[in-house]
PDB file of N, CA and C in Angstrom:
ATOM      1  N   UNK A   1       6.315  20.013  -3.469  1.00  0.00           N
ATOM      2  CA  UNK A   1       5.343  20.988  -3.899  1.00  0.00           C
ATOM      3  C   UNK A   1       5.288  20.951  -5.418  1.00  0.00           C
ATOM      4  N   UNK A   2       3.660  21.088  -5.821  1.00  0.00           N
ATOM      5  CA  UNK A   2       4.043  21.059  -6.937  1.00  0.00           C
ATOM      6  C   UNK A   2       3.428  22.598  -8.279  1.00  0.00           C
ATOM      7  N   UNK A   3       4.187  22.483  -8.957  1.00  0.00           N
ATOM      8  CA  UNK A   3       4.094  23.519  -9.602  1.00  0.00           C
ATOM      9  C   UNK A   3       2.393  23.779 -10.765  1.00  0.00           C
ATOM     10  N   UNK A   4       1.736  24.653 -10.306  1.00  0.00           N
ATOM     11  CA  UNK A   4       0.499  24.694 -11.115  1.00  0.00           C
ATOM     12  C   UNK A   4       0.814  24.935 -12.166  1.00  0.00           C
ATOM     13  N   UNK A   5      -0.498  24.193 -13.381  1.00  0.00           N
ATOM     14  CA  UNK A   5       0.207  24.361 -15.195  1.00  0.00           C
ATOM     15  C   UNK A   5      -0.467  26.034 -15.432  1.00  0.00           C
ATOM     16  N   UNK A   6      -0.356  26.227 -16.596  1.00  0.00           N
ATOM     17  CA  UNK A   6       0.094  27.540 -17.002  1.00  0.00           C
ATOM     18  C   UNK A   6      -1.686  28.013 -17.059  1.00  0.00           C
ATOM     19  N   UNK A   7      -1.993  28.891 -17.481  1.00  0.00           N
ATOM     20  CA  UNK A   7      -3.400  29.661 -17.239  1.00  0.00           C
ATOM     21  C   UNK A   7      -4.016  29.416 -18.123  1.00  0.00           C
ATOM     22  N   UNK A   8      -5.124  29.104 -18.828  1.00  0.00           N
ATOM     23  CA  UNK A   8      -5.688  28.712 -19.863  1.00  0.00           C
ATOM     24  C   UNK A   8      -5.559  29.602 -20.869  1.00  0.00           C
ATOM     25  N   UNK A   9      -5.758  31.174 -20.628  1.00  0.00           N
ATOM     26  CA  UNK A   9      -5.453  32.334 -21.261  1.00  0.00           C
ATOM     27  C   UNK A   9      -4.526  32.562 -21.362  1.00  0.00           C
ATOM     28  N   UNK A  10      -3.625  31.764 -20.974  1.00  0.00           N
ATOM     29  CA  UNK A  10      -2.014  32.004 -21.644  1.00  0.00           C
ATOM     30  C   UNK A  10      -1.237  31.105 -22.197  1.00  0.00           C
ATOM     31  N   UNK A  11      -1.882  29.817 -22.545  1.00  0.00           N
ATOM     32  CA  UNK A  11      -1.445  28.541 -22.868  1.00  0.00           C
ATOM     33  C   UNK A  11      -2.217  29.011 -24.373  1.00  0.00           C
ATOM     34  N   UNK A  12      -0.675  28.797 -25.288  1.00  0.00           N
ATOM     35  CA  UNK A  12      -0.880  28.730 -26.393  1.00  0.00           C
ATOM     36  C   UNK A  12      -1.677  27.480 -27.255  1.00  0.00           C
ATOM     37  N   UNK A  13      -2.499  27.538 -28.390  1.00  0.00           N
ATOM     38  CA  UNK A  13      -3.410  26.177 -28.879  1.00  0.00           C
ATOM     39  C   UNK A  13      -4.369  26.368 -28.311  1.00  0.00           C
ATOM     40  N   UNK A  14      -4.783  26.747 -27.694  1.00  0.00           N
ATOM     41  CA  UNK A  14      -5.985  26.092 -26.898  1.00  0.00           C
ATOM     42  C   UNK A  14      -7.312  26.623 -27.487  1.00  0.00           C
ATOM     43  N   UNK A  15      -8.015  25.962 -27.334  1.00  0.00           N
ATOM     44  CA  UNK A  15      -9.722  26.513 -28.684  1.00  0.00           C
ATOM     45  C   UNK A  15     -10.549  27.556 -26.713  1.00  0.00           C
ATOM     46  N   UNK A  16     -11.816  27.896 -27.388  1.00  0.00           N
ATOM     47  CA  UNK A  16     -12.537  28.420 -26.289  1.00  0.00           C
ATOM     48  C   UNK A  16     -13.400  27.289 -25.578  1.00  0.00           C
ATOM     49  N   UNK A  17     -13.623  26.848 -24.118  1.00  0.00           N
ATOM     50  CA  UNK A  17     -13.657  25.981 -23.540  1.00  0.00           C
ATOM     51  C   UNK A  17     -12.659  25.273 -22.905  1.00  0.00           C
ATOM     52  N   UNK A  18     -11.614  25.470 -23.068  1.00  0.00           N
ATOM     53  CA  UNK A  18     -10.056  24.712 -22.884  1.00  0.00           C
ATOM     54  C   UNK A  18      -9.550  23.579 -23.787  1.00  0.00           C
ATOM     55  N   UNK A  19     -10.119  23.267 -24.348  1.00  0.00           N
ATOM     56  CA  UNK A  19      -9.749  21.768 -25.444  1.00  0.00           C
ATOM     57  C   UNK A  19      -8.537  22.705 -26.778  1.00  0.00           C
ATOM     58  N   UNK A  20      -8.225  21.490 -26.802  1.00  0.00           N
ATOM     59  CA  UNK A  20      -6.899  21.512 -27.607  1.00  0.00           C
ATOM     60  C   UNK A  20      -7.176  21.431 -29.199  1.00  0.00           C
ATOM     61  N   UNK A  21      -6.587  22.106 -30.244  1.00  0.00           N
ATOM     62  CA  UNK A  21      -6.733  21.599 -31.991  1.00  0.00           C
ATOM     63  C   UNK A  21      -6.454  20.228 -32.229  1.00  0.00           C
ATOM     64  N   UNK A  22      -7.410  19.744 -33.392  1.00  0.00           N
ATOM     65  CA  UNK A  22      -6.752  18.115 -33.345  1.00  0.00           C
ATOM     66  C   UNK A  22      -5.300  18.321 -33.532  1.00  0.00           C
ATOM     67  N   UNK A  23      -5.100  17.405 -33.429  1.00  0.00           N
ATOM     68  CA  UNK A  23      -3.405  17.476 -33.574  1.00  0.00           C
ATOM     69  C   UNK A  23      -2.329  18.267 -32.732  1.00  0.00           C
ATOM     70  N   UNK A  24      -2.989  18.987 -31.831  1.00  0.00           N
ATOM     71  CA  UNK A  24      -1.935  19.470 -30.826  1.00  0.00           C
ATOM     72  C   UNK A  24      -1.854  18.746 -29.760  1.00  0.00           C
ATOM     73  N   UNK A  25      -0.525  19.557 -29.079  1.00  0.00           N
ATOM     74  CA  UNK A  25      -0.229  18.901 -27.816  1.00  0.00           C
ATOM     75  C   UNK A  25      -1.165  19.453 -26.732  1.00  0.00           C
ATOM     76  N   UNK A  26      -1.658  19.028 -25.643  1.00  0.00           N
ATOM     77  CA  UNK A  26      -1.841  19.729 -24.581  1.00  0.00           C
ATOM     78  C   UNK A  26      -0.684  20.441 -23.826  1.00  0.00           C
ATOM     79  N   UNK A  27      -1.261  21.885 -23.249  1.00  0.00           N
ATOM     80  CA  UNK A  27      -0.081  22.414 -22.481  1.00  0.00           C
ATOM     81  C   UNK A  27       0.749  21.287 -21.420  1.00  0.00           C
ATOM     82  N   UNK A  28       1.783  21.964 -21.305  1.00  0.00           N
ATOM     83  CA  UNK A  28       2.474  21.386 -19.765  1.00  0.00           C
ATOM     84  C   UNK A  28       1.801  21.863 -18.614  1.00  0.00           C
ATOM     85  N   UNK A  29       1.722  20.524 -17.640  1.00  0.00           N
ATOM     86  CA  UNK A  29       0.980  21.080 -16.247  1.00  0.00           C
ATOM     87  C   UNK A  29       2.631  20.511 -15.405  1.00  0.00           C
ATOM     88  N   UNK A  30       2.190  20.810 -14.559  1.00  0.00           N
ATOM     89  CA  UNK A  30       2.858  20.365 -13.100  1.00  0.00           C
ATOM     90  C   UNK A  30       2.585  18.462 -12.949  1.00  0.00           C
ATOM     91  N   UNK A  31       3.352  17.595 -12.283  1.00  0.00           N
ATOM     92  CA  UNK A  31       3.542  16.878 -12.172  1.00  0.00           C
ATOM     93  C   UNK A  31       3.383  16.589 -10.567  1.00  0.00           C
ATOM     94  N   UNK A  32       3.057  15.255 -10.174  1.00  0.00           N
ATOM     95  CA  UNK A  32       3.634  14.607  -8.757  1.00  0.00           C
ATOM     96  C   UNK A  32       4.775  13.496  -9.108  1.00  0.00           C
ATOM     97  N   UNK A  33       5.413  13.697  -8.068  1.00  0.00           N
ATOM     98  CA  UNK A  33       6.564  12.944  -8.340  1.00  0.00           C
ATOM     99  C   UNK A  33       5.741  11.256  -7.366  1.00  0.00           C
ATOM    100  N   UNK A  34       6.878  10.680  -7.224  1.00  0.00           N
ATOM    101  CA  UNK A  34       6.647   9.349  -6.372  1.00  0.00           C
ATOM    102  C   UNK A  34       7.372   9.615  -5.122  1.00  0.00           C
ATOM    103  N   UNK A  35       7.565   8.648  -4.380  1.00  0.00           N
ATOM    104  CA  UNK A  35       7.720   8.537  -2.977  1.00  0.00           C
ATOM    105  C   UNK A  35       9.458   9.123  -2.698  1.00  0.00           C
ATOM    106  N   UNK A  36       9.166  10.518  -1.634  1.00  0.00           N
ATOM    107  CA  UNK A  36      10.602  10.608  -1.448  1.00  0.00           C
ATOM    108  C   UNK A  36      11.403   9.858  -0.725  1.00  0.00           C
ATOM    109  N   UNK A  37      10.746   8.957  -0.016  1.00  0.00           N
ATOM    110  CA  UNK A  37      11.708   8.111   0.570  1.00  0.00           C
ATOM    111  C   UNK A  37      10.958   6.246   0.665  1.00  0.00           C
ATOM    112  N   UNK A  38      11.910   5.503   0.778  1.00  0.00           N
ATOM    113  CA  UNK A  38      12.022   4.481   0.420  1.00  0.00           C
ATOM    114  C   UNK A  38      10.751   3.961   1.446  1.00  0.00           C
ATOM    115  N   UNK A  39       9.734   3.310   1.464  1.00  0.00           N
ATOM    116  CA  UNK A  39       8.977   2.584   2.763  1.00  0.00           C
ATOM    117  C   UNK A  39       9.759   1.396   3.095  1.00  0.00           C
ATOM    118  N   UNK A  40       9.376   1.423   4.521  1.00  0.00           N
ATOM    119  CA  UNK A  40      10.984   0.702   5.629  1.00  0.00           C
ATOM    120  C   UNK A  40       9.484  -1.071   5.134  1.00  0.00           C
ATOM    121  N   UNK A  41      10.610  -1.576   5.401  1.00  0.00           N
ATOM    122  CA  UNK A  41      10.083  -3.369   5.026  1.00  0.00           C
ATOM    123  C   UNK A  41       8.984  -3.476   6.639  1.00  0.00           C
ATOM    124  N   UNK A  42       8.209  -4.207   6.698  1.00  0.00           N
ATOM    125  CA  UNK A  42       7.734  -4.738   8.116  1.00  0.00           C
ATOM    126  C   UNK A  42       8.090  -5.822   8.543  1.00  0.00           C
ATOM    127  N   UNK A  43       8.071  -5.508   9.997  1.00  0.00           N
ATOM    128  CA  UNK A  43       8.577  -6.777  10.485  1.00  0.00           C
ATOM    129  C   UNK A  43       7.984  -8.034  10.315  1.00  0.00           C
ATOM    130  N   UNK A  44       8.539  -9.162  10.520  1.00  0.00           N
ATOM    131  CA  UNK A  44       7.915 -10.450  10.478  1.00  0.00           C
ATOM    132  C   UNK A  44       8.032 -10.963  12.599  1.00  0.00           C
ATOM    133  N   UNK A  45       8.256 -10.346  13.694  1.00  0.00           N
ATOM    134  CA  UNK A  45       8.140 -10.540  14.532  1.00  0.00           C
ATOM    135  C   UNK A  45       6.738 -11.178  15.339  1.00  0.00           C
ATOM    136  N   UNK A  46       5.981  -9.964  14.555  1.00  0.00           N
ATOM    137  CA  UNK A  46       4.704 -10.170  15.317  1.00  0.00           C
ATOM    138  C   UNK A  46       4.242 -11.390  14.501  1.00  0.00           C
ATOM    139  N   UNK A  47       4.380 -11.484  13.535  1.00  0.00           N
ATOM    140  CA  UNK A  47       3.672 -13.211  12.857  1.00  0.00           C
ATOM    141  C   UNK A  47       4.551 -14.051  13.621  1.00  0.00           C
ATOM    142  N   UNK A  48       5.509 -13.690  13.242  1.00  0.00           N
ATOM    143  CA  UNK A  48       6.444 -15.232  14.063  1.00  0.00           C
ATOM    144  C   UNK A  48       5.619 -15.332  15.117  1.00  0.00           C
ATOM    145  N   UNK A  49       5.858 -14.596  16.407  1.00  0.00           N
ATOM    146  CA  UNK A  49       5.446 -15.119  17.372  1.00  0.00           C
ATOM    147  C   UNK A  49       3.429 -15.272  17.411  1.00  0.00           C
ATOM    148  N   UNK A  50       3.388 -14.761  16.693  1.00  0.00           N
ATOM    149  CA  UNK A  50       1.924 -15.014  17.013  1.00  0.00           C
ATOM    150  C   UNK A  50       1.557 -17.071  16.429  1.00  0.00           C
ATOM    151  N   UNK A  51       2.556 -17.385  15.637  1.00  0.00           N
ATOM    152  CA  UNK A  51       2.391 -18.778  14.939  1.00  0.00           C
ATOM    153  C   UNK A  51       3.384 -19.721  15.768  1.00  0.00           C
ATOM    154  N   UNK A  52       4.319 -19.054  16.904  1.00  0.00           N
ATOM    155  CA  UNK A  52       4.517 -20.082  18.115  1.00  0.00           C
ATOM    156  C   UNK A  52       3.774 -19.880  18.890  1.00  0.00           C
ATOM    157  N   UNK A  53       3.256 -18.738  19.514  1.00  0.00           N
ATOM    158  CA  UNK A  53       1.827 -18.748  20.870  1.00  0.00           C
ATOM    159  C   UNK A  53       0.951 -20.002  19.718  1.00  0.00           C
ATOM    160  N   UNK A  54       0.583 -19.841  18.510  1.00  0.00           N
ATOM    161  CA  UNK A  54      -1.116 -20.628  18.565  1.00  0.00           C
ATOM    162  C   UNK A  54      -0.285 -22.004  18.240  1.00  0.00           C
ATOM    163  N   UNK A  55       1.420 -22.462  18.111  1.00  0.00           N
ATOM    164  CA  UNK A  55       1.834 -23.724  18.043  1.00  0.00           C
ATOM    165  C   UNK A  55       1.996 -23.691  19.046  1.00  0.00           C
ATOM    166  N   UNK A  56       2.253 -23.591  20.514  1.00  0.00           N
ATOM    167  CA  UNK A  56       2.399 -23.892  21.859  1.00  0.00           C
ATOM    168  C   UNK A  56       1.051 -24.506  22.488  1.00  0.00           C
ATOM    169  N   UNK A  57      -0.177 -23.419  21.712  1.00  0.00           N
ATOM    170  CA  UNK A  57      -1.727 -24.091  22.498  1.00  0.00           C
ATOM    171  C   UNK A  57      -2.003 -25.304  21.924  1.00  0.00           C
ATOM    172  N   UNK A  58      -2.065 -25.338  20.363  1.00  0.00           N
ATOM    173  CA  UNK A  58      -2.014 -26.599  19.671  1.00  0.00           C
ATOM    174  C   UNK A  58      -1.752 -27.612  20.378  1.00  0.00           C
ATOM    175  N   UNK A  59       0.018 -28.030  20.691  1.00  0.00           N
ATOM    176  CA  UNK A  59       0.209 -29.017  21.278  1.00  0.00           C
ATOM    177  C   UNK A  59      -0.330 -29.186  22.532  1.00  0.00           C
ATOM    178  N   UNK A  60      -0.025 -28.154  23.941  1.00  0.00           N
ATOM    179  CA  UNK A  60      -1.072 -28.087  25.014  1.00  0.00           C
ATOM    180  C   UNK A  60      -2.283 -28.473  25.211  1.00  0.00           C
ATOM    181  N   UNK A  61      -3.329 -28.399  23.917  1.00  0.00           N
ATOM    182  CA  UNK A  61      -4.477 -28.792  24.162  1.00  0.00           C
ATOM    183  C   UNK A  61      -4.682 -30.139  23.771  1.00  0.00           C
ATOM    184  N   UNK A  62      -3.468 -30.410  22.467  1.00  0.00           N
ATOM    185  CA  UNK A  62      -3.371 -31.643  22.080  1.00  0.00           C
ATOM    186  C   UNK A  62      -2.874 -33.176  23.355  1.00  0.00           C
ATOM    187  N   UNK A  63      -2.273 -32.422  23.607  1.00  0.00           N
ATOM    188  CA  UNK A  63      -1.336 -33.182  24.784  1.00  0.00           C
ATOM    189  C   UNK A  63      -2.413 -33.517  26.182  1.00  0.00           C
ATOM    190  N   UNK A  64      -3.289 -32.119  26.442  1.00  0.00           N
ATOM    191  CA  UNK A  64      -4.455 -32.188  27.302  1.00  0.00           C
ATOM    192  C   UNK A  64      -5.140 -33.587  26.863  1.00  0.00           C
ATOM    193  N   UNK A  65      -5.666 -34.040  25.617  1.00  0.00           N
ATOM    194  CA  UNK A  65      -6.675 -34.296  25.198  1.00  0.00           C
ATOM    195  C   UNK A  65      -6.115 -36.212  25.249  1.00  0.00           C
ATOM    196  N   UNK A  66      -4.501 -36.337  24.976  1.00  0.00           N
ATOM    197  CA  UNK A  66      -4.218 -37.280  24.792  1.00  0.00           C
ATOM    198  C   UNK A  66      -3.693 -37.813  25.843  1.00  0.00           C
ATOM    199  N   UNK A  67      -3.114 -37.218  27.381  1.00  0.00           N
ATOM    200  CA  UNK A  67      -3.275 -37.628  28.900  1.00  0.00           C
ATOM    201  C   UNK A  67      -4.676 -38.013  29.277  1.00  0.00           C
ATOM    202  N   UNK A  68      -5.925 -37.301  29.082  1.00  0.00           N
ATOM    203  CA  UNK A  68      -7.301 -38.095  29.291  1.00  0.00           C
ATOM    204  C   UNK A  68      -7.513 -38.948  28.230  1.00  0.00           C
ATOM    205  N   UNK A  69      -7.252 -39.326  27.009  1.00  0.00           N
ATOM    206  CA  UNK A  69      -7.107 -40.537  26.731  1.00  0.00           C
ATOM    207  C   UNK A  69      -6.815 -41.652  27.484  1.00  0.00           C
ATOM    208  N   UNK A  70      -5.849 -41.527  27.883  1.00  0.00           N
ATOM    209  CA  UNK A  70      -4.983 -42.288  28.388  1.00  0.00           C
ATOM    210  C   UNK A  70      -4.888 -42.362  30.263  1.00  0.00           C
ATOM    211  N   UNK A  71      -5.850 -41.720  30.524  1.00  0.00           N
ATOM    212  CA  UNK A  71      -6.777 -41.582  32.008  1.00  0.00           C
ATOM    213  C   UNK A  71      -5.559 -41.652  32.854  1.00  0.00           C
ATOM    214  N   UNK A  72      -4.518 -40.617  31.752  1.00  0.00           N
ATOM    215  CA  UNK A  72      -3.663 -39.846  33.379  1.00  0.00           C
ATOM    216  C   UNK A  72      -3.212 -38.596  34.454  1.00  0.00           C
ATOM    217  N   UNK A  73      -4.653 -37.998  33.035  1.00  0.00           N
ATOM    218  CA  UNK A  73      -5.369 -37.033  34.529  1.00  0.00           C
ATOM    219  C   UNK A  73      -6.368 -36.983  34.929  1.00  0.00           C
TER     220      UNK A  73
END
């Protein structure tokens, strides 16, 4: 959760409109932080096998193609 910055009417510096004097700081606001927890890695399962299923048809169709070559089916 994060914390809202301070009220415009109560943030010291500030001109009318909300803008700041040259040379000042802007107030402090509230912040987001980054990720509270680590993101988990993905698997490499589903590629693996998806790149032996399409190397299994490869040769299969290859192998199909080179028995009718060879008129032994």
């Amino acid at each position: 959760m994060t914390t809202p910055g301070p009220e415009p009417q109560d943030a010291p510096g500030l001109e009318p409109g909300g803008s700041v004097s040259p040379g000042d700081t802007p107030p402090d606001a509230g912040q987001t932080s980054g990720l509270s927890h680590p993101q988990p890695i993905p698997s490499r399962k589903p590629a693996v096998l998806a790149l032996v299923v399409i190397g299994i048809l490869v040769v299969g169709v290859a192998g199909f193609f080179v028995l009718r070559a060879l008129d032994l089916l």
